[in-house]
Structures are given as structure tokens and as C-alpha cells.
N, C-alpha and C. Protein backbone atom coordinates (compact mmCIF):
# COMPACT_ATOMS: atom_id res chain seq x y z
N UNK A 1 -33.91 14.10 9.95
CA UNK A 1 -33.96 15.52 9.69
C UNK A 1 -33.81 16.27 11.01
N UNK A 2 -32.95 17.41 11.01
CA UNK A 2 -33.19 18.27 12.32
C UNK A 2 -33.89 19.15 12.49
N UNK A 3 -33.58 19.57 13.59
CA UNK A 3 -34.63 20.75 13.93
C UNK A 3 -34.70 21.77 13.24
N UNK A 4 -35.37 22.76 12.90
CA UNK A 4 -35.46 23.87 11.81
C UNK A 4 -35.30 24.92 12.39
N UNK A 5 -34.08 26.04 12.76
CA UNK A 5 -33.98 27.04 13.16
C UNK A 5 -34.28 28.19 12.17
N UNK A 6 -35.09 29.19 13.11
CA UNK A 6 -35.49 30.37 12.27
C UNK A 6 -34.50 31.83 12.85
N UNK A 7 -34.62 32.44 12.14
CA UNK A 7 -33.73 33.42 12.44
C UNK A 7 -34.93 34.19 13.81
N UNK A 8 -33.57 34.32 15.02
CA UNK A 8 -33.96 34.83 16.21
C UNK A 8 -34.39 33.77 17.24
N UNK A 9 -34.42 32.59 17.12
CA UNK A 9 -34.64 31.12 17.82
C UNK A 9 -33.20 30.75 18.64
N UNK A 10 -32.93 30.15 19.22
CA UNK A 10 -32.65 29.97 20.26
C UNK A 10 -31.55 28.70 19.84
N UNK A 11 -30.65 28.44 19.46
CA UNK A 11 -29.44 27.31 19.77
C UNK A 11 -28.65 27.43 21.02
N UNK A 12 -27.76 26.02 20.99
CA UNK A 12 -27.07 26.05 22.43
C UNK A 12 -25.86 27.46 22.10
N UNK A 13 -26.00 28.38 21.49
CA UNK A 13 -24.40 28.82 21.12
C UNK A 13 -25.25 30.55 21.48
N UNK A 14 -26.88 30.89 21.35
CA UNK A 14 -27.12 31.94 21.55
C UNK A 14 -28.20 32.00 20.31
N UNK A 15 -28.83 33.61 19.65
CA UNK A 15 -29.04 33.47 19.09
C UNK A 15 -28.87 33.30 17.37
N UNK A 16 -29.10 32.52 16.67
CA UNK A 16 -28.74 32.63 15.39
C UNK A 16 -28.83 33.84 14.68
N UNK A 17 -28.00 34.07 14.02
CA UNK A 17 -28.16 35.42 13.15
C UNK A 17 -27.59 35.53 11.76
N UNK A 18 -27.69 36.32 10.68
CA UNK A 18 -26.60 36.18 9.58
C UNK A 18 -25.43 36.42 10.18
N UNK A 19 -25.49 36.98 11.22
CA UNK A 19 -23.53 37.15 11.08
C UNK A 19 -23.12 35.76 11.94
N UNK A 20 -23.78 35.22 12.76
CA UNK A 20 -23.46 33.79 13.35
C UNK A 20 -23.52 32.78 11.83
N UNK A 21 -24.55 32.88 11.34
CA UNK A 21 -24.16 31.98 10.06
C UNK A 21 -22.67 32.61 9.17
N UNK A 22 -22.59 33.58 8.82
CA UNK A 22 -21.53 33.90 8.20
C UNK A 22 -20.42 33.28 8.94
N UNK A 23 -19.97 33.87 10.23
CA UNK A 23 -18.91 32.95 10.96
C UNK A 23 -18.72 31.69 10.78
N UNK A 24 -19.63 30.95 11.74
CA UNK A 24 -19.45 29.26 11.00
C UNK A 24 -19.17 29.02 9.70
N UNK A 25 -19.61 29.98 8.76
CA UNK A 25 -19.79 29.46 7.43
C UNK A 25 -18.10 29.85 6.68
N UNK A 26 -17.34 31.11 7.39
CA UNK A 26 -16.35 31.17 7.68
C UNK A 26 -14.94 29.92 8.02
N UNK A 27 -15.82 29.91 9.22
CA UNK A 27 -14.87 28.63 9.74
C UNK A 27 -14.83 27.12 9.05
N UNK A 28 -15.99 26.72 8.33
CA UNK A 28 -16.02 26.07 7.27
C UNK A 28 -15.32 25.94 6.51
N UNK A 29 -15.56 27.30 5.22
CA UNK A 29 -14.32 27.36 4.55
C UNK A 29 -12.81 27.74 5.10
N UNK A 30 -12.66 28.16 6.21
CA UNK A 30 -11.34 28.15 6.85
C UNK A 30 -10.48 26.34 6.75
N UNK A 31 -11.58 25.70 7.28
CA UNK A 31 -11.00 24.52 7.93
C UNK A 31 -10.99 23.90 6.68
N UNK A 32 -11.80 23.97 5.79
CA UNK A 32 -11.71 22.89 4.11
C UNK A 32 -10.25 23.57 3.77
N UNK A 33 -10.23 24.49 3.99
CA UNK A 33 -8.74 24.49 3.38
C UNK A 33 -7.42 24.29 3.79
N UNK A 34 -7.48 24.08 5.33
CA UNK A 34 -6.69 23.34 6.34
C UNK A 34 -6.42 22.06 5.83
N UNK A 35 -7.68 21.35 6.13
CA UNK A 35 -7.79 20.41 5.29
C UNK A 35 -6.91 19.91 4.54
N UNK A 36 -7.14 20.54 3.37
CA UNK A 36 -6.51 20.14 1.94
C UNK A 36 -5.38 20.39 2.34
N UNK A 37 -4.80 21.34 2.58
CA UNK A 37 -3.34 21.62 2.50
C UNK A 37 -2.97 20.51 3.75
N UNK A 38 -3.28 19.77 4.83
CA UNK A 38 -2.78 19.20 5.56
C UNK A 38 -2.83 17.69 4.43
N UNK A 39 -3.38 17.14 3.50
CA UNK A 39 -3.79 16.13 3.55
C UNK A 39 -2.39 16.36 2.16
N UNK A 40 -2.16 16.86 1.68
CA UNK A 40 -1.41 17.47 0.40
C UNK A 40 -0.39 17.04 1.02
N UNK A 41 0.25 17.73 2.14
CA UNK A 41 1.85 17.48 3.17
C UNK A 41 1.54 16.01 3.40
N UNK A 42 0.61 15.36 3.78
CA UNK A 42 0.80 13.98 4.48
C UNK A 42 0.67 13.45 3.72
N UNK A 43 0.39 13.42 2.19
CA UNK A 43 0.34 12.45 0.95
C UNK A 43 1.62 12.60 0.63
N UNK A 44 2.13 13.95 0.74
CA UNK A 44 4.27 13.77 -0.06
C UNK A 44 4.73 13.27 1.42
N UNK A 45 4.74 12.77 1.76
CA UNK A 45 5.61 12.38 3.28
C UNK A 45 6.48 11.13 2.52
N UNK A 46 7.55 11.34 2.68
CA UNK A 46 8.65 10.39 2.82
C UNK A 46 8.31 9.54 3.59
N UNK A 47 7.84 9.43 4.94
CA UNK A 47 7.39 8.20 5.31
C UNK A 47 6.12 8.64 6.36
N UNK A 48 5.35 7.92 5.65
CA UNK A 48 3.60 8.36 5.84
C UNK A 48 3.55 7.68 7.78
N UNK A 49 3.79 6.67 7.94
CA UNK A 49 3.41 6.07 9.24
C UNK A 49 4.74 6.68 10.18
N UNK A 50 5.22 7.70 10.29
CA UNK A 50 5.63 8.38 11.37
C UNK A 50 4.73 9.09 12.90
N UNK A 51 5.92 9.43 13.44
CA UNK A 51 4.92 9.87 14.91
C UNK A 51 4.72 11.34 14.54
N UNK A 52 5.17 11.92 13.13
CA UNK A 52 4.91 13.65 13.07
C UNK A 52 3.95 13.35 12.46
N UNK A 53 3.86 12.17 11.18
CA UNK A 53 1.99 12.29 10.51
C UNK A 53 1.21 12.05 11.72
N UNK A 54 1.51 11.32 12.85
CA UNK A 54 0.35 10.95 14.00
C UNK A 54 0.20 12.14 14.21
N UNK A 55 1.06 12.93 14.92
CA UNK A 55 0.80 14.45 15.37
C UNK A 55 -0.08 15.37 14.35
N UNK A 56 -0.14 15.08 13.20
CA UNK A 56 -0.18 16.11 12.16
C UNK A 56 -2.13 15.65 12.20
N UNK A 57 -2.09 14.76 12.02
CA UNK A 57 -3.68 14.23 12.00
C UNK A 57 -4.16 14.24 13.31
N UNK A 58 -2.99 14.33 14.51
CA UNK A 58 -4.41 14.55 15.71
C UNK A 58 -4.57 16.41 16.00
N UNK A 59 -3.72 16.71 15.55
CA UNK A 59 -3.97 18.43 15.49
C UNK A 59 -4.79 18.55 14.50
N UNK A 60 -4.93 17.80 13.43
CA UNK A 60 -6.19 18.42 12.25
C UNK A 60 -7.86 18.20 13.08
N UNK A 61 -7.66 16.65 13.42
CA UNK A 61 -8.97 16.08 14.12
C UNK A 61 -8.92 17.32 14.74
N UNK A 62 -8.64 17.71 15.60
CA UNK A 62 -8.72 19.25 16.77
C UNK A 62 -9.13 20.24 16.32
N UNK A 63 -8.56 20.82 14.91
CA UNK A 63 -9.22 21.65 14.25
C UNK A 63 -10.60 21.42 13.44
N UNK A 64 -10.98 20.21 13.20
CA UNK A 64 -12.11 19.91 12.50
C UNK A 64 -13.44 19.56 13.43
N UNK A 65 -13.05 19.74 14.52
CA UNK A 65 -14.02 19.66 15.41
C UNK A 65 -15.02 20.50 15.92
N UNK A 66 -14.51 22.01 15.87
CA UNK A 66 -15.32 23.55 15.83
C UNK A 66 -16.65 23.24 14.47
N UNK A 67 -15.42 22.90 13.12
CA UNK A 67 -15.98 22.94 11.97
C UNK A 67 -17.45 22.10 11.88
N UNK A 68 -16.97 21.15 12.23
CA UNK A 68 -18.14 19.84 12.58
C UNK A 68 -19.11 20.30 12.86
N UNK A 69 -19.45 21.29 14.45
CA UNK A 69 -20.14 21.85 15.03
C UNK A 69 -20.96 22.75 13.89
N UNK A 70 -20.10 23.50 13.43
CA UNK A 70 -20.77 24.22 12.43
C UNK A 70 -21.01 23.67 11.14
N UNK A 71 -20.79 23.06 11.27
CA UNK A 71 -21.76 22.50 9.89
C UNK A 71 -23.35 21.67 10.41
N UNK A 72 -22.91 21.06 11.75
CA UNK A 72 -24.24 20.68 12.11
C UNK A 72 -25.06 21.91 12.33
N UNK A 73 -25.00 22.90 12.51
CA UNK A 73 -25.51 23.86 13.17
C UNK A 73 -26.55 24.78 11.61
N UNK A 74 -25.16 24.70 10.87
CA UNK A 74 -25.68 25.39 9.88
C UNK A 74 -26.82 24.17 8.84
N UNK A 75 -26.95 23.35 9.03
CA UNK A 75 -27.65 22.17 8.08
C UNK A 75 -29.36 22.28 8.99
N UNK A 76 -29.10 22.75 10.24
CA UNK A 76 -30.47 22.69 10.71
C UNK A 76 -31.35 24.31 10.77
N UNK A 77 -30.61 25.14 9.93
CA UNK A 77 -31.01 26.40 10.00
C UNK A 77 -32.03 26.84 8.85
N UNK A 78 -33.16 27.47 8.61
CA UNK A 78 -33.79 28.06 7.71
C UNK A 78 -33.19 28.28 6.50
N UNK A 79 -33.42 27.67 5.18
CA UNK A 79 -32.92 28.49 4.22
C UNK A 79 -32.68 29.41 3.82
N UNK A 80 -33.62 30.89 4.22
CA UNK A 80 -33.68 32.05 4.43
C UNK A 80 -32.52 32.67 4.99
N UNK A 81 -32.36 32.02 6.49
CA UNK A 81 -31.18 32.44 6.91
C UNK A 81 -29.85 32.19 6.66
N UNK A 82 -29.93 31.10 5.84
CA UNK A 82 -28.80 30.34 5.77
C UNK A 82 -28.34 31.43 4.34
N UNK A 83 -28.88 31.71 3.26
CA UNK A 83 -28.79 32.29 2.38
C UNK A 83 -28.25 34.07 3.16
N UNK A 84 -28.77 34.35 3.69
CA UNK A 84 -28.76 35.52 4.77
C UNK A 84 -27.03 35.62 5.25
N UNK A 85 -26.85 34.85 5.54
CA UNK A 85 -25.76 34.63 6.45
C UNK A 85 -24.46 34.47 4.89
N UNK A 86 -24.85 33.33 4.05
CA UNK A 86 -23.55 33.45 2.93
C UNK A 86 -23.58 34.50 2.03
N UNK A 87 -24.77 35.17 2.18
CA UNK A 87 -24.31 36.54 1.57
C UNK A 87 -23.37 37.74 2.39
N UNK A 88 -23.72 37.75 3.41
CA UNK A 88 -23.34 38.44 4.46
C UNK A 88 -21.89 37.98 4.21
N UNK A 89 -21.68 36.72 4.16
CA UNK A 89 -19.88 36.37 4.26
C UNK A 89 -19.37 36.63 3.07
N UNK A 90 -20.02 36.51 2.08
CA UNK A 90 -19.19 37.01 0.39
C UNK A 90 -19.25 38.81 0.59
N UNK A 91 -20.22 39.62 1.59
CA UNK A 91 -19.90 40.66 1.38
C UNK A 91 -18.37 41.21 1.89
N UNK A 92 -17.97 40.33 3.33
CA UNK A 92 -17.41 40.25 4.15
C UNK A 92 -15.60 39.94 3.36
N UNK A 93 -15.94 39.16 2.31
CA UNK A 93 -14.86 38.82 1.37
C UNK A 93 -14.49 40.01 0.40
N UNK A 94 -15.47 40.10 -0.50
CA UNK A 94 -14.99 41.57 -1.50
C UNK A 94 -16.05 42.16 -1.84
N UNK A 95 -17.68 41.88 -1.24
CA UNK A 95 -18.86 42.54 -1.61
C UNK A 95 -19.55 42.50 -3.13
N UNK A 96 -18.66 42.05 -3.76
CA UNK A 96 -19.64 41.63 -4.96
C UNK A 96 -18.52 40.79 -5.92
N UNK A 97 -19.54 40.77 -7.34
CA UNK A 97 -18.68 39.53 -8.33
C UNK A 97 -19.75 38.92 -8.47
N UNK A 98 -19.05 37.65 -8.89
CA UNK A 98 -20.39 36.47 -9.04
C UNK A 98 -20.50 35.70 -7.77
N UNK A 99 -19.87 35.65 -6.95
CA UNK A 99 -20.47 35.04 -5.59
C UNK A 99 -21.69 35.83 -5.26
N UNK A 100 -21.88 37.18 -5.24
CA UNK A 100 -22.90 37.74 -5.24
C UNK A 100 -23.64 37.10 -5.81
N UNK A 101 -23.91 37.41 -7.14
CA UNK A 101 -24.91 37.50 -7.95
C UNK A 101 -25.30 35.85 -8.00
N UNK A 102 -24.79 34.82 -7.63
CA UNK A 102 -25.19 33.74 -7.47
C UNK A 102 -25.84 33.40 -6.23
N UNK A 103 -25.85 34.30 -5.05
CA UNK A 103 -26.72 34.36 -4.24
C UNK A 103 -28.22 35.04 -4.20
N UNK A 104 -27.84 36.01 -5.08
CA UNK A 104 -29.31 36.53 -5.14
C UNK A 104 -29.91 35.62 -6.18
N UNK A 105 -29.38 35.60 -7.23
CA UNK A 105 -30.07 34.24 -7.88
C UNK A 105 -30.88 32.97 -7.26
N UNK A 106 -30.03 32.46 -6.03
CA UNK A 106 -30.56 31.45 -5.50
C UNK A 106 -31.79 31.99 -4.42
N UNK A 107 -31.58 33.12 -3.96
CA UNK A 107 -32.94 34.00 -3.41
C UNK A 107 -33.60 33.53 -3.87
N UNK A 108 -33.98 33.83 -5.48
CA UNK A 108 -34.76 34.70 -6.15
C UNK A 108 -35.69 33.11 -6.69
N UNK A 109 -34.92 32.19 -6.72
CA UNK A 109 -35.66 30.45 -6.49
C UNK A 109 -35.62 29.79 -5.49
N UNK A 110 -35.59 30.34 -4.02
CA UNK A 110 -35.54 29.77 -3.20
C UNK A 110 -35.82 31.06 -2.33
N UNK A 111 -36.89 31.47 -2.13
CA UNK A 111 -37.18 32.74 -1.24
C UNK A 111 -37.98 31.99 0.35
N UNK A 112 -37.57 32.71 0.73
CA UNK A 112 -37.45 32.53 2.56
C UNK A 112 -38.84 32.67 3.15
């Protein structure tokens, strides 16, 4: 288990905040969808063991490496905040819907 960050505590990156969780949590879903769409092109490849799939997978590793960070980052953070922060990013998207309302829900059984 890691360490338990509370909102206003101290990581190597500064302090945590909802909008630092929103970001990572950002770059998360940024990179899952890199991801997929990279893994989609290298599954239709005419010929999978080329030196462009090598290229193609050491530029993904490169990009999944920020992500990494943030996911470790975000797994050792307060639930409170962590909830804090993905609301903050669904507001950041279109401000309401059911991404909303499935966050306050999870508040509302899981309060901080």
C-alpha cells in the first residue's frame, strides 16, 4: 500500500490539488486512448515485425511513461481528493450529464 496523500501535502511534483488530480487524471485518459488507437494500427499491419512497428511501440512506451507517473501518483491520493479532482475534470469536459451525477453519487457513499 502507499503513502496516503491528503489534499495540501507535499509530493515530489508540488502540491496536490483537484486541479493536479484532474490533470493527471486527464493525461490518463489522454494516453488510454493513444493507446488503443496505437495498438488498433499495429494489429492491421501488413507486417507486424517491421522497424516502423519498432518505432511505433518505442514512441508509445515514451508516451506512457508521464501516464504511469500519474497513475502512481493518483492511486496514493485521498479518496476525497481523488473524487475532488474527477469531478473537477468532468466539469472541465461539459460540466454535467451523468458523469456528474455519478460522481456525486459516489461522494455521497464514499465521503471524504
Amino acid at each position: 500500500m502507499g503513502v496516503r496523500i491528503r489534499a495540501g501535502q507535499e509530493h515530489t511534483g508540488g502540491s496536490v490539488t483537484p486541479a493536479v488530480v484532474a490533470d493527471r487524471f486527464d493525461e490518463l485518459v489522454t494516453t488510454s486512448g493513444r493507446l488503443e488507437q496505437e495498438l488498433r494500427v499495429l494489429a492491421s499491419a501488413a507486417v507486424p515485425c517491421s522497424q516502423a512497428t519498432v518505432d511505433r511501440l518505442a514512441h508509445l512506451l515514451t508516451c506512457m511513461r508521464p501516464a504511469a507517473s500519474a497513475r502512481t501518483l493518483l492511486a496514493g491520493i485521498d479518496t476525497g481528493l481523488l473524487l475532488d479532482g474527477v469531478a473537477l475534470w468532468i466539469r472541465r469536459q461539459d460540466g454535467s450529464g451523468a458523469q456528474a451525477d455519478a460522481v456525486r453519487r459516489l461522494r455521497a457513499v464514499n465521503p471524504a
